[in-house]
C-alpha atoms as a PDB file:
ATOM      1  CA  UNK A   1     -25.181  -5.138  -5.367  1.00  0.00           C
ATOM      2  CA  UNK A   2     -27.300  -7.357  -3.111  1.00  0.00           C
ATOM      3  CA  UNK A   3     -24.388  -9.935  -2.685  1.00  0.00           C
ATOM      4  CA  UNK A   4     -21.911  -6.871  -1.445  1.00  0.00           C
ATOM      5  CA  UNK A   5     -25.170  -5.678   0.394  1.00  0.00           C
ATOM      6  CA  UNK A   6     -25.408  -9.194   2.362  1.00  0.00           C
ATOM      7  CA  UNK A   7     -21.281  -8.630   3.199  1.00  0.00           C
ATOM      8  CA  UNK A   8     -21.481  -5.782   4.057  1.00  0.00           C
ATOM      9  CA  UNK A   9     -24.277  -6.378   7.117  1.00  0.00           C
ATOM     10  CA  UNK A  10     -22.478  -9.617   8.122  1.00  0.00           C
ATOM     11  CA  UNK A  11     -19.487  -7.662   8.246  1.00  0.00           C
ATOM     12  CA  UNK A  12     -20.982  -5.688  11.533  1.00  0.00           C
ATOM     13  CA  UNK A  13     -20.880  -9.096  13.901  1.00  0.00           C
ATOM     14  CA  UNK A  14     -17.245  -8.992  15.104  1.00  0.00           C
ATOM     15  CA  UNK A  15     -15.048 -10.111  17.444  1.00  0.00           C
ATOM     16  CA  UNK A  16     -13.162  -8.819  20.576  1.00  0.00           C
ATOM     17  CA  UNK A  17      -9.232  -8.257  21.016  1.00  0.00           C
ATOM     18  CA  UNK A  18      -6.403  -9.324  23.278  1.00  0.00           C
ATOM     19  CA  UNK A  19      -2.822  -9.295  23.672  1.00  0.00           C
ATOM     20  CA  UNK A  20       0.069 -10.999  21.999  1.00  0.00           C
ATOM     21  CA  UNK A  21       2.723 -11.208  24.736  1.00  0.00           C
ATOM     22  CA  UNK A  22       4.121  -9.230  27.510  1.00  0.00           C
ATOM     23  CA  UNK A  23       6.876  -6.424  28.220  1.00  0.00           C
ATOM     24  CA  UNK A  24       9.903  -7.894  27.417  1.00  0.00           C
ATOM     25  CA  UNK A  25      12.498  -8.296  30.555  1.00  0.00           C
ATOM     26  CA  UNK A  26      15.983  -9.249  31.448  1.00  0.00           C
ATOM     27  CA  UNK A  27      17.020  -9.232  34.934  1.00  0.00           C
ATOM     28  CA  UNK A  28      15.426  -6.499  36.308  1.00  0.00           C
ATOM     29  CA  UNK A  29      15.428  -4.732  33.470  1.00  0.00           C
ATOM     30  CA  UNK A  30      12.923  -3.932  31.356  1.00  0.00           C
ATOM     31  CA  UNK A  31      14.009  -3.446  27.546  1.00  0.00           C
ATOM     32  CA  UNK A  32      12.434  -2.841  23.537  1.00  0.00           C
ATOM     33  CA  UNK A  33       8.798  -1.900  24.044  1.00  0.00           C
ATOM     34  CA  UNK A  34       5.210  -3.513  24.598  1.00  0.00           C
ATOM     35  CA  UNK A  35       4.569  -6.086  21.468  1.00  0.00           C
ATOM     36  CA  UNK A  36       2.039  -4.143  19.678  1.00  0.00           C
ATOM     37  CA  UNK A  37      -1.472  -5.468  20.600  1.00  0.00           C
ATOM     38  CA  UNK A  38      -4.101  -7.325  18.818  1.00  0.00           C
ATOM     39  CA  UNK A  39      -7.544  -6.485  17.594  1.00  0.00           C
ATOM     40  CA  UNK A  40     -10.157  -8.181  16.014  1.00  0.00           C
ATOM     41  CA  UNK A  41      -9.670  -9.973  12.300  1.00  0.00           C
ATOM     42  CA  UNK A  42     -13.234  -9.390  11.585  1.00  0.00           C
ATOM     43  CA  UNK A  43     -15.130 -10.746   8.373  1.00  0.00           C
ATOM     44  CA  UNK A  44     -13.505  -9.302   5.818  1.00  0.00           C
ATOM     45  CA  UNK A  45     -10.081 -10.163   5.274  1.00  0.00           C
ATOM     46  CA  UNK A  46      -9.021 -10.712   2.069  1.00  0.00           C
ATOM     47  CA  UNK A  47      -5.744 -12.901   1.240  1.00  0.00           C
ATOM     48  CA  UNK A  48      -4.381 -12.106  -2.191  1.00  0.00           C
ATOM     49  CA  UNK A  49      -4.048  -7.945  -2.022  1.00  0.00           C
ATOM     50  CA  UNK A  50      -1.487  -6.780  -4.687  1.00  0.00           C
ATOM     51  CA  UNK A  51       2.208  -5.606  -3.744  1.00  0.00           C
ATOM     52  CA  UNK A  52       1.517  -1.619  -3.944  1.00  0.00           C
ATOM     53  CA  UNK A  53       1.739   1.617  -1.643  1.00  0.00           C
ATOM     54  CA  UNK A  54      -1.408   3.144  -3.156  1.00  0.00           C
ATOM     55  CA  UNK A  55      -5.004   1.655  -1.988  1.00  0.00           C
ATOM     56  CA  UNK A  56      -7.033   4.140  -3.345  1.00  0.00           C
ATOM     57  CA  UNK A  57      -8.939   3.352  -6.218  1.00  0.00           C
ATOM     58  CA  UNK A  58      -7.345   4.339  -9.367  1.00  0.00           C
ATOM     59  CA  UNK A  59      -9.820   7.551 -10.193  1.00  0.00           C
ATOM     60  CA  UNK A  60      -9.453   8.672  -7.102  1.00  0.00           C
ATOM     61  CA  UNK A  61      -9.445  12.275  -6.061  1.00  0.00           C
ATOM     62  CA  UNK A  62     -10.649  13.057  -2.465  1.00  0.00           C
ATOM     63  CA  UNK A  63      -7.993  13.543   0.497  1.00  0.00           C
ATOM     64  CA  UNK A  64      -4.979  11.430   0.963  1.00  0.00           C
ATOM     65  CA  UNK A  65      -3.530   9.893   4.212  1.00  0.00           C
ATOM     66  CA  UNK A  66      -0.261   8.920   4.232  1.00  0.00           C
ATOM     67  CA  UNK A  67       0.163   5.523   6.526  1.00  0.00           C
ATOM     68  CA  UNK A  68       3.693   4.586   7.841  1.00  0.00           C
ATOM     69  CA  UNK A  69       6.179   3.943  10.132  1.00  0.00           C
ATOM     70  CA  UNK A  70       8.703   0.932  11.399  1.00  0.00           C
ATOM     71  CA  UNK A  71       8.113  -2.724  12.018  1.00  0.00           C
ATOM     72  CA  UNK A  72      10.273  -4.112  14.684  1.00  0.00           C
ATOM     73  CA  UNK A  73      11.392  -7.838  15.947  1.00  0.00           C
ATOM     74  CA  UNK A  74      10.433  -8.294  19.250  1.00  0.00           C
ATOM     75  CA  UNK A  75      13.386  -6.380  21.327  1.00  0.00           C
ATOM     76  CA  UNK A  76      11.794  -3.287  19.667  1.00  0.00           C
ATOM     77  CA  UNK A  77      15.531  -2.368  18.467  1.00  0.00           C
ATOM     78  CA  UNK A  78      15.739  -4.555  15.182  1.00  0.00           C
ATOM     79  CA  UNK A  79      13.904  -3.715  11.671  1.00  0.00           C
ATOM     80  CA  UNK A  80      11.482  -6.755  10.719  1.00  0.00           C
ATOM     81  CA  UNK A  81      13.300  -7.252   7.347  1.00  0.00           C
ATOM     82  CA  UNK A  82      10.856  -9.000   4.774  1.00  0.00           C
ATOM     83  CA  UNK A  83       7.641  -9.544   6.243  1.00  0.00           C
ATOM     84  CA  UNK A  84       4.362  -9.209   5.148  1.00  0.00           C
ATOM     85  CA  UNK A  85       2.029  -6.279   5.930  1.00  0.00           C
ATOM     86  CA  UNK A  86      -1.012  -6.452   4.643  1.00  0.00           C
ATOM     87  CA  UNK A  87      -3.607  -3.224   5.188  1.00  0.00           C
ATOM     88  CA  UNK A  88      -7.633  -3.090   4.385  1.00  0.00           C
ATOM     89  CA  UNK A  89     -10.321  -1.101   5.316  1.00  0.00           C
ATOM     90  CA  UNK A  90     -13.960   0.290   4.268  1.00  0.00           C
ATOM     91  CA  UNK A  91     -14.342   3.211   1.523  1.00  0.00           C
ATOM     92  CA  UNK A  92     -16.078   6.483   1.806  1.00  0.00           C
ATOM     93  CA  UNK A  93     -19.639   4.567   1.943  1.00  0.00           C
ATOM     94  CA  UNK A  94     -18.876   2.135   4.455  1.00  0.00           C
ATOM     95  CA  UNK A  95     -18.232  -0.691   2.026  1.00  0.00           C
ATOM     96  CA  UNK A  96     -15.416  -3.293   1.819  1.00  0.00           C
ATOM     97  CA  UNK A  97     -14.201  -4.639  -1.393  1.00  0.00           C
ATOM     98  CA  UNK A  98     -14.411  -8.474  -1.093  1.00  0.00           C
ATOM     99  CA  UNK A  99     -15.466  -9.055  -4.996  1.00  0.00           C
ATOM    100  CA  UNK A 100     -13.751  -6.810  -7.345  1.00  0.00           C
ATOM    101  CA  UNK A 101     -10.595  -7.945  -8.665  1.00  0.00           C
ATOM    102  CA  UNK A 102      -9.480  -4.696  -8.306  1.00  0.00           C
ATOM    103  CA  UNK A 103      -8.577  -5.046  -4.403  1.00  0.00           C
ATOM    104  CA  UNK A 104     -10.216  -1.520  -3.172  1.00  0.00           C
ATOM    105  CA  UNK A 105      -8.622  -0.114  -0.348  1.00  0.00           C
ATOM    106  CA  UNK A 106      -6.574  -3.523   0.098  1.00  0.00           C
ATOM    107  CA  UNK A 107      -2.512  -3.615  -0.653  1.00  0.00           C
ATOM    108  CA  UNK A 108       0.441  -5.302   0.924  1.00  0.00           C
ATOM    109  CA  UNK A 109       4.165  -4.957   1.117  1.00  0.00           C
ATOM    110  CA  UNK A 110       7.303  -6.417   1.929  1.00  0.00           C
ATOM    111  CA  UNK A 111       9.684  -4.485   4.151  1.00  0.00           C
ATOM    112  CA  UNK A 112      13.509  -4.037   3.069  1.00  0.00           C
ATOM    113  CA  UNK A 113      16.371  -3.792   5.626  1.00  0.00           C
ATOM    114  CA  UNK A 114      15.178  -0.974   7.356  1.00  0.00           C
ATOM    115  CA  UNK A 115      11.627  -2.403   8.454  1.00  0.00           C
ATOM    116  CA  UNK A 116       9.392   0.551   7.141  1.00  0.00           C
ATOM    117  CA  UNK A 117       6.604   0.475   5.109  1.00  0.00           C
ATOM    118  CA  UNK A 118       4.333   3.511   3.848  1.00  0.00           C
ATOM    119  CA  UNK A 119       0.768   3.484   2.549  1.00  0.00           C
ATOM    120  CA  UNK A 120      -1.261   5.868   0.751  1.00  0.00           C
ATOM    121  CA  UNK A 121      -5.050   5.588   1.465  1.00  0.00           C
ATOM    122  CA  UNK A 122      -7.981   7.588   2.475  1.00  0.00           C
ATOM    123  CA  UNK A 123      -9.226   8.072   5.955  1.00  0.00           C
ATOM    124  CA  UNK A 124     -12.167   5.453   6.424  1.00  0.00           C
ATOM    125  CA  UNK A 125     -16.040   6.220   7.688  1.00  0.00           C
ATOM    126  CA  UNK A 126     -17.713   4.884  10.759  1.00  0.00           C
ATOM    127  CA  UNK A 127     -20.679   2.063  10.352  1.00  0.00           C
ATOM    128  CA  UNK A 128     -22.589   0.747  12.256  1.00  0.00           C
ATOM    129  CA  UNK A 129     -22.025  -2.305  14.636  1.00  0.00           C
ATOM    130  CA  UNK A 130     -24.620  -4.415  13.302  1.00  0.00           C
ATOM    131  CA  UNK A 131     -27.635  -4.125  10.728  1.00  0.00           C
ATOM    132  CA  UNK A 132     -30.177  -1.276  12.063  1.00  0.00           C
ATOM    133  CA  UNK A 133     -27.874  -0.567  15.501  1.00  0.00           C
ATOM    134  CA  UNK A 134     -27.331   2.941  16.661  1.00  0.00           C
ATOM    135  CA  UNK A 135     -23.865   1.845  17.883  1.00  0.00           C
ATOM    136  CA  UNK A 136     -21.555   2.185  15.255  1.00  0.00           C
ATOM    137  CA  UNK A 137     -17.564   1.301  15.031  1.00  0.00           C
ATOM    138  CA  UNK A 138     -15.208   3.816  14.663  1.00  0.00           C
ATOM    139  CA  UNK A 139     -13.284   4.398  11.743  1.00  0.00           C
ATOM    140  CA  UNK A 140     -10.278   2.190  11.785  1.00  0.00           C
ATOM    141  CA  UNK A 141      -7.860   0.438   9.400  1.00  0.00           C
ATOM    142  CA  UNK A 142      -7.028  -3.337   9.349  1.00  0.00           C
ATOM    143  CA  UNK A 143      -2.957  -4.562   9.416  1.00  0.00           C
ATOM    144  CA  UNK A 144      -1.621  -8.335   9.427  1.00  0.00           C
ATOM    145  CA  UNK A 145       2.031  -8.781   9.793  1.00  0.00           C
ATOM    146  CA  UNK A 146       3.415 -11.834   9.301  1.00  0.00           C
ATOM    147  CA  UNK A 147       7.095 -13.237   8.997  1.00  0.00           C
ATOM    148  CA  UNK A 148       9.630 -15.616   9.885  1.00  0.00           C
ATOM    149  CA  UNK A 149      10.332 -16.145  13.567  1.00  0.00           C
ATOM    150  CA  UNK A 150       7.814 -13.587  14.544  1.00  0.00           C
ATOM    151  CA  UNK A 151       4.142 -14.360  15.989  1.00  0.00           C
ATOM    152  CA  UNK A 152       1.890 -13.094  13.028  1.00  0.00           C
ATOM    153  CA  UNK A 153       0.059  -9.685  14.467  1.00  0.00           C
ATOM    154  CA  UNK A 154      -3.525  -8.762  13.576  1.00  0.00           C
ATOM    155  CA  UNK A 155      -4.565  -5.501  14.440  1.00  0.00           C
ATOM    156  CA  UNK A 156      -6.207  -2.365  13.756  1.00  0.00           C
ATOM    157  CA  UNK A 157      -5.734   1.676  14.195  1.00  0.00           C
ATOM    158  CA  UNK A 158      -8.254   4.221  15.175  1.00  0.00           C
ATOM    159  CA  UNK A 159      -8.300   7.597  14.851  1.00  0.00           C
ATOM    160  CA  UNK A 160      -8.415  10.115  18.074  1.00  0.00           C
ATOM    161  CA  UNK A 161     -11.403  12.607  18.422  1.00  0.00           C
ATOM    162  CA  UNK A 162     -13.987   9.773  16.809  1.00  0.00           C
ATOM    163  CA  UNK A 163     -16.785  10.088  19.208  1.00  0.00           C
ATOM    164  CA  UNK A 164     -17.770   5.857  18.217  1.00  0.00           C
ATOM    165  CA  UNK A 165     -14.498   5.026  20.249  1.00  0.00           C
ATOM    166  CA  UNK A 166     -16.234   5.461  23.582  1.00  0.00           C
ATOM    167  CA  UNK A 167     -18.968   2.549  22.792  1.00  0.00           C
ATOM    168  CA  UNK A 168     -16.822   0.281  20.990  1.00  0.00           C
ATOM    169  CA  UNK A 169     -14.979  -2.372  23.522  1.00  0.00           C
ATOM    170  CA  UNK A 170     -12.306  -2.671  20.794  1.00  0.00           C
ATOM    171  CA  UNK A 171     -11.392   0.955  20.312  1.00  0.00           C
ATOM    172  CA  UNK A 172     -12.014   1.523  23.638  1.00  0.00           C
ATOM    173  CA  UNK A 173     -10.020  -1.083  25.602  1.00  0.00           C
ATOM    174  CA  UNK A 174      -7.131   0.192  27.549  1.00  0.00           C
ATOM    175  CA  UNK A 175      -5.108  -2.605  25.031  1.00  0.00           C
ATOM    176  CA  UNK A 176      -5.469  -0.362  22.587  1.00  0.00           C
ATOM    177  CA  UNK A 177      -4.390   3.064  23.393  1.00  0.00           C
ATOM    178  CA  UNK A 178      -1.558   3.009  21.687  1.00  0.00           C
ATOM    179  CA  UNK A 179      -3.197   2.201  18.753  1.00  0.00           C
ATOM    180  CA  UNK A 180      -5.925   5.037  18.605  1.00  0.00           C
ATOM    181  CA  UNK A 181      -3.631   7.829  16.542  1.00  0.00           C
ATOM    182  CA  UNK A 182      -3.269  11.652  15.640  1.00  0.00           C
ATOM    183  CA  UNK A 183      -3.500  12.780  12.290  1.00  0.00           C
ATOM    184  CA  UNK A 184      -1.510  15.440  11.063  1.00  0.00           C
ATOM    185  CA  UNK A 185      -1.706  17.627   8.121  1.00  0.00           C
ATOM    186  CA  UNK A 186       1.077  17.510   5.650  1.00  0.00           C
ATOM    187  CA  UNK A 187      -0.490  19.735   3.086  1.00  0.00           C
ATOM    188  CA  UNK A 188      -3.433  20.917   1.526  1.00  0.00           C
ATOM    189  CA  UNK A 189      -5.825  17.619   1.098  1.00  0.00           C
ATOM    190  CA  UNK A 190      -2.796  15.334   2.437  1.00  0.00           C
ATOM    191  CA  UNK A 191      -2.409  14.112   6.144  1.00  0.00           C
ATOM    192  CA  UNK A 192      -0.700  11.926   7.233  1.00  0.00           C
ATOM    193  CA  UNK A 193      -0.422   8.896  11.219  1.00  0.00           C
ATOM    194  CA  UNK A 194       3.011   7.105  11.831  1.00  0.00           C
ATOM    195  CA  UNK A 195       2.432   3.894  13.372  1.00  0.00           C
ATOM    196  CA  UNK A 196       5.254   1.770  14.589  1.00  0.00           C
ATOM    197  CA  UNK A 197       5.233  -1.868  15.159  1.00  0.00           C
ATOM    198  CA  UNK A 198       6.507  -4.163  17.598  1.00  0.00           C
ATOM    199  CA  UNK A 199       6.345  -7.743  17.193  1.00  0.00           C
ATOM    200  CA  UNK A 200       5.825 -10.866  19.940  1.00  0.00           C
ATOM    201  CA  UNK A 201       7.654 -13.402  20.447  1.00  0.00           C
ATOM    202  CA  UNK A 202       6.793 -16.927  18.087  1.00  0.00           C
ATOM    203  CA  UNK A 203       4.818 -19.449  19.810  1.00  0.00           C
ATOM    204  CA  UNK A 204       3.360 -21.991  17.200  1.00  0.00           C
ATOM    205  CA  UNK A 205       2.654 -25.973  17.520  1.00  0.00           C
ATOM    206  CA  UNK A 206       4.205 -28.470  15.596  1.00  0.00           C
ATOM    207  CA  UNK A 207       3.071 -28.449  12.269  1.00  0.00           C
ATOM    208  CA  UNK A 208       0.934 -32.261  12.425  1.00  0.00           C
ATOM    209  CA  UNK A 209      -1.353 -30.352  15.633  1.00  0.00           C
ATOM    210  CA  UNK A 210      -2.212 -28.014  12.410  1.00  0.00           C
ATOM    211  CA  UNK A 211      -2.664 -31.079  10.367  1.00  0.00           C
ATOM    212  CA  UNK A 212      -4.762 -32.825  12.428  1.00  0.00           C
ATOM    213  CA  UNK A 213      -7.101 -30.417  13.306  1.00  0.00           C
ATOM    214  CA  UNK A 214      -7.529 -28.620  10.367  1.00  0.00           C
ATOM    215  CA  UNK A 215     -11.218 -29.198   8.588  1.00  0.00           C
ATOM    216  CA  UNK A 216     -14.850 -28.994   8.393  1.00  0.00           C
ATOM    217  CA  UNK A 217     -16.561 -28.925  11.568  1.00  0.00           C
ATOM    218  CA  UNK A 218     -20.326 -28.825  11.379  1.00  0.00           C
ATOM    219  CA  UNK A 219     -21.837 -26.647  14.672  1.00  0.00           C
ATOM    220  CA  UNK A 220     -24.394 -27.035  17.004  1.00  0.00           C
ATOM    221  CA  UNK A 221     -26.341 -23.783  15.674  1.00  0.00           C
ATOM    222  CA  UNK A 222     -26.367 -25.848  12.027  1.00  0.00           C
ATOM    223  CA  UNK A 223     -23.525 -23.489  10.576  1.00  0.00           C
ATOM    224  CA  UNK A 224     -20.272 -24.427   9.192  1.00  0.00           C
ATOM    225  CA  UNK A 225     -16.785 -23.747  10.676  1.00  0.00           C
ATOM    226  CA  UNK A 226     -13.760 -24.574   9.107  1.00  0.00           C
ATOM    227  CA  UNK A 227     -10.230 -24.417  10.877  1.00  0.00           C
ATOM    228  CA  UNK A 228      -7.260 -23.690   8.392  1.00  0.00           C
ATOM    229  CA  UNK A 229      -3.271 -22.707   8.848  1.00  0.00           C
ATOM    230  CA  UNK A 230      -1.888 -19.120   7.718  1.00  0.00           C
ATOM    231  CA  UNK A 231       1.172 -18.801   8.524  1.00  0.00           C
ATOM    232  CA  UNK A 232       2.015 -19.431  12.320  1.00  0.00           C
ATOM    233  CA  UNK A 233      -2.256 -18.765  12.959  1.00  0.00           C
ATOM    234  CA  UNK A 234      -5.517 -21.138  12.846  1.00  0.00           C
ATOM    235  CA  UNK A 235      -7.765 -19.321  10.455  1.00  0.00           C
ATOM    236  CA  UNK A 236     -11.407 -19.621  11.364  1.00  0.00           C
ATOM    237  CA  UNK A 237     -14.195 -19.305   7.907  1.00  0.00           C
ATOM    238  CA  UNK A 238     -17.316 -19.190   9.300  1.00  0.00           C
ATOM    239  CA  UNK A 239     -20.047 -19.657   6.508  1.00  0.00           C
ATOM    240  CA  UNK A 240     -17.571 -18.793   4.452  1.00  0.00           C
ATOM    241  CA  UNK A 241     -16.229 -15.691   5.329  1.00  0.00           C
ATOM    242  CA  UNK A 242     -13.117 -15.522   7.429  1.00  0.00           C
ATOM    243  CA  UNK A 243     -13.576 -14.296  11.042  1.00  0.00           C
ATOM    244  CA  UNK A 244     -10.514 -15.174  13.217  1.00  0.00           C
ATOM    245  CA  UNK A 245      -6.553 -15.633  12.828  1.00  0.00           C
ATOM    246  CA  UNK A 246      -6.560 -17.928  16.289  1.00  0.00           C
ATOM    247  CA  UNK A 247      -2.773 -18.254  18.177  1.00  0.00           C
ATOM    248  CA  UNK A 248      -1.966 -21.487  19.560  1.00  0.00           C
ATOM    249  CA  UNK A 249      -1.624 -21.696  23.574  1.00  0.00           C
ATOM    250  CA  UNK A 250      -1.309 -25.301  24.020  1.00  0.00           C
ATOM    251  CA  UNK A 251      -3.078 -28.607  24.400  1.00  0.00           C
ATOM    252  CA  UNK A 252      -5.255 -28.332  21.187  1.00  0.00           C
ATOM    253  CA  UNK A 253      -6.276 -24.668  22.852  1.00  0.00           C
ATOM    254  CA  UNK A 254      -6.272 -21.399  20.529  1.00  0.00           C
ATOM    255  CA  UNK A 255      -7.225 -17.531  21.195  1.00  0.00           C
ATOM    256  CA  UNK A 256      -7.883 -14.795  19.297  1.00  0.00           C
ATOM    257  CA  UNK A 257      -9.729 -11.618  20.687  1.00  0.00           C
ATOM    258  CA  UNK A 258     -10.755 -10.705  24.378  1.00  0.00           C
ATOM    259  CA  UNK A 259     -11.636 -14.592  25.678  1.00  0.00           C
ATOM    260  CA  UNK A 260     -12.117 -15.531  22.644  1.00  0.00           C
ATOM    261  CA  UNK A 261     -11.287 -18.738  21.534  1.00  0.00           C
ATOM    262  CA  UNK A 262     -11.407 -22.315  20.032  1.00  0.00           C
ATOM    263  CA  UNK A 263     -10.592 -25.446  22.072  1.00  0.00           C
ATOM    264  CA  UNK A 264     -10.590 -29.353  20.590  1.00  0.00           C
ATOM    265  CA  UNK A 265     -11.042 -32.261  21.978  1.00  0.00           C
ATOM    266  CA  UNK A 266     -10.145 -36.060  20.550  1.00  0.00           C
ATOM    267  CA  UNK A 267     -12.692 -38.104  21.026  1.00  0.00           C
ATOM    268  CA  UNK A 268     -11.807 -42.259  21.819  1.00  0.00           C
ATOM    269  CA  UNK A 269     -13.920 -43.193  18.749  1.00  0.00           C
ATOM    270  CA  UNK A 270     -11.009 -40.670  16.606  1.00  0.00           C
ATOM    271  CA  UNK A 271     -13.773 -37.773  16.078  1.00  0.00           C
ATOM    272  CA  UNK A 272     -12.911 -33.952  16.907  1.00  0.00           C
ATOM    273  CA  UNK A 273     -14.851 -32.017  18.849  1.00  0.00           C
ATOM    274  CA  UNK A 274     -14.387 -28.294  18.590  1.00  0.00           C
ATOM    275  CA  UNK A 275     -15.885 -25.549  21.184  1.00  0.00           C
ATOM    276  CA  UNK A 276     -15.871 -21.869  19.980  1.00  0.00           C
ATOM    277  CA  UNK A 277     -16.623 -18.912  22.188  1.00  0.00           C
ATOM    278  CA  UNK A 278     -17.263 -15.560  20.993  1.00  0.00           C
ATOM    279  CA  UNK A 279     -17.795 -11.697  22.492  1.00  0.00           C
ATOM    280  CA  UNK A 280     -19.056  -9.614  19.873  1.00  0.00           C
ATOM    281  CA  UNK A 281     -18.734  -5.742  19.430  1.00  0.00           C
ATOM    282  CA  UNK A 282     -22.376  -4.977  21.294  1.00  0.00           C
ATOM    283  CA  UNK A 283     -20.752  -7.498  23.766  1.00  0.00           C
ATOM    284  CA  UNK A 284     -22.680 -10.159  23.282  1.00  0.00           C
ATOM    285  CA  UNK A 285     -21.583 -13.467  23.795  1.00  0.00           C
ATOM    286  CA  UNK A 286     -22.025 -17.016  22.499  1.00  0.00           C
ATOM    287  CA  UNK A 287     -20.986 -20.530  22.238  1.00  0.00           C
ATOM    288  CA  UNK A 288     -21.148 -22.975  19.717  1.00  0.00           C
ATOM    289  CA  UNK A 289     -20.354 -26.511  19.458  1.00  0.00           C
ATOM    290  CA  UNK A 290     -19.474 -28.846  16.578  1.00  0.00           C
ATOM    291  CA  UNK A 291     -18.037 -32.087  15.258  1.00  0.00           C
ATOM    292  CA  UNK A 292     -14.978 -32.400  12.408  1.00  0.00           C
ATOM    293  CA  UNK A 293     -17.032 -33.422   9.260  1.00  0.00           C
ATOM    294  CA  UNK A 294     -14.172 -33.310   6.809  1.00  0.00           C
ATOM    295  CA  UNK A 295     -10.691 -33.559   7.489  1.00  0.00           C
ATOM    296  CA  UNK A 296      -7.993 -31.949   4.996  1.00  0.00           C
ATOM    297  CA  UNK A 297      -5.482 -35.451   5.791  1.00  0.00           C
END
């Protein structure tokens, strides 16, 4: 209990959002839709989540909410055939599930031809930003899609008429309107948000820039950092828990949320220097500083 005690309070320091590409154009044309934005990967992602539409746990019995809708390449015409989407999110007393083998409110899927995918959960709580705040996040619900030929997509849905959206730079951000949802009633006890996807466009570096800066880095502020590939992303563990899925923008340069980001430098004696910047959700921000201690090759 202490140990999910100590995640769960860490869990409240997290990071901005931003946008993965633009509106997509031909001529003078505009055509597809907006890529869907981004949103913070926060502390407690979980790689690993089993293959199933049903999160709940397996005694469950409260209300159901029914989580779908279409994930599209990135003319927003095409079904995203067989790629990942993985969903998390708190349960009914603010916790996440980051020990049990039984994956709590954590599943994935694959999509088939059509691109759709359809998940049956139960709308999650509010909780506070950070231990003994009064500003608390709104509900929301985690997603990573990743594929083939697609820029992996981290991001999260709200729910409209929470009154924590207005304080939350997340939730509140104009990048993610289309991502704060109505939920309908299907039936008694059963509602139900359709969310459709649109990917971005790939942008990744040749896999050796992952190679060589992947590692240990030991900061300024006497934590540890380490910088890992998933997928087409930089993952970022800080102190062991996984904060960021960072996209690559060139010349050793990453971002992940709203000016966040991670930016290496090779030193002439064949050390790596990594600077980090962070906003959090009380908008706070911070830099840290750090050498590679360990390198992966």
């Amino acid at each position: 209990m202490q140990r999910r005690k100590f995640l769960t309070d860490t869990s409240r320091y997290v990071i901005g959002i931003s946008v993965f590409g633009a509106i997509n154009r031909k001529g003078n044309a505009f055509i597809g839709d907006d890529p869907t934005t981004t949103d913070i990967l926060g502390p407690f992602y979980r790689p690993g989540a089993p293959i199933r539409a049903n999160i709940n746990p397996t005694n469950f019995s409260g209300d159901l909410l029914h989580v779908s809708g279409t994930i599209f390449k990135e003319d927003g015409a095409t079904p995203f055939q067989n790629c990942l989407i993985e969903i998390w999110q708190c349960d009914q007393n603010q916790m996440y599930d980051n020990i049990s083998d039984d994956y709590n409110y954590r599943g994935a899927q694959k999509t088939l031809a059509d691109g759709k995918y359809h998940f049956i959960t139960t709308q999650p709580v509010a909780y506070p930003a950070a231990p003994n705040s009064n500003v608390y996040r709104p509900a929301h619900i985690h997603m990573r899609v990743s594929g083939e030929k697609q820029q992996d997509l981290i991001t999260q849905i709200y729910f409209k008429g929470d009154p924590n959206i207005e304080n939350d730079p997340c939730a509140s951000s104009s990048r993610s309107i289309k991502r704060v949802l109505n939920v309908t009633s299907v039936k008694h006890n059963e509602k139900q948000i359709n969310f459709d996807i649109v990917m971005a466009k790939e942008f990744k570096p040749d896999d050796t820039v992952f190679e060589k800066l992947s590692g240990l880095y030991t900061m300024n502020d006497n934590s540890i950092i380490e910088f890992y590939r998933e997928g087409d992303l930089l993952f970022m563990k800080w102190n062991g828990q996984i904060r960021e899925g960072l996209r690559y923008k060139g010349n050793n340069a990453f971002d992940g949320g709203m000016d966040n980001n991670a930016s290496f430098q090779l030193l002439d004696n064949g050390a790596i220097k990594v600077k980090v910047y962070f906003v959090t959700v009380l908008k706070q921000e911070f830099t840290l500083e750090g050498i590679r201690a360990f390198k992966y090759k």
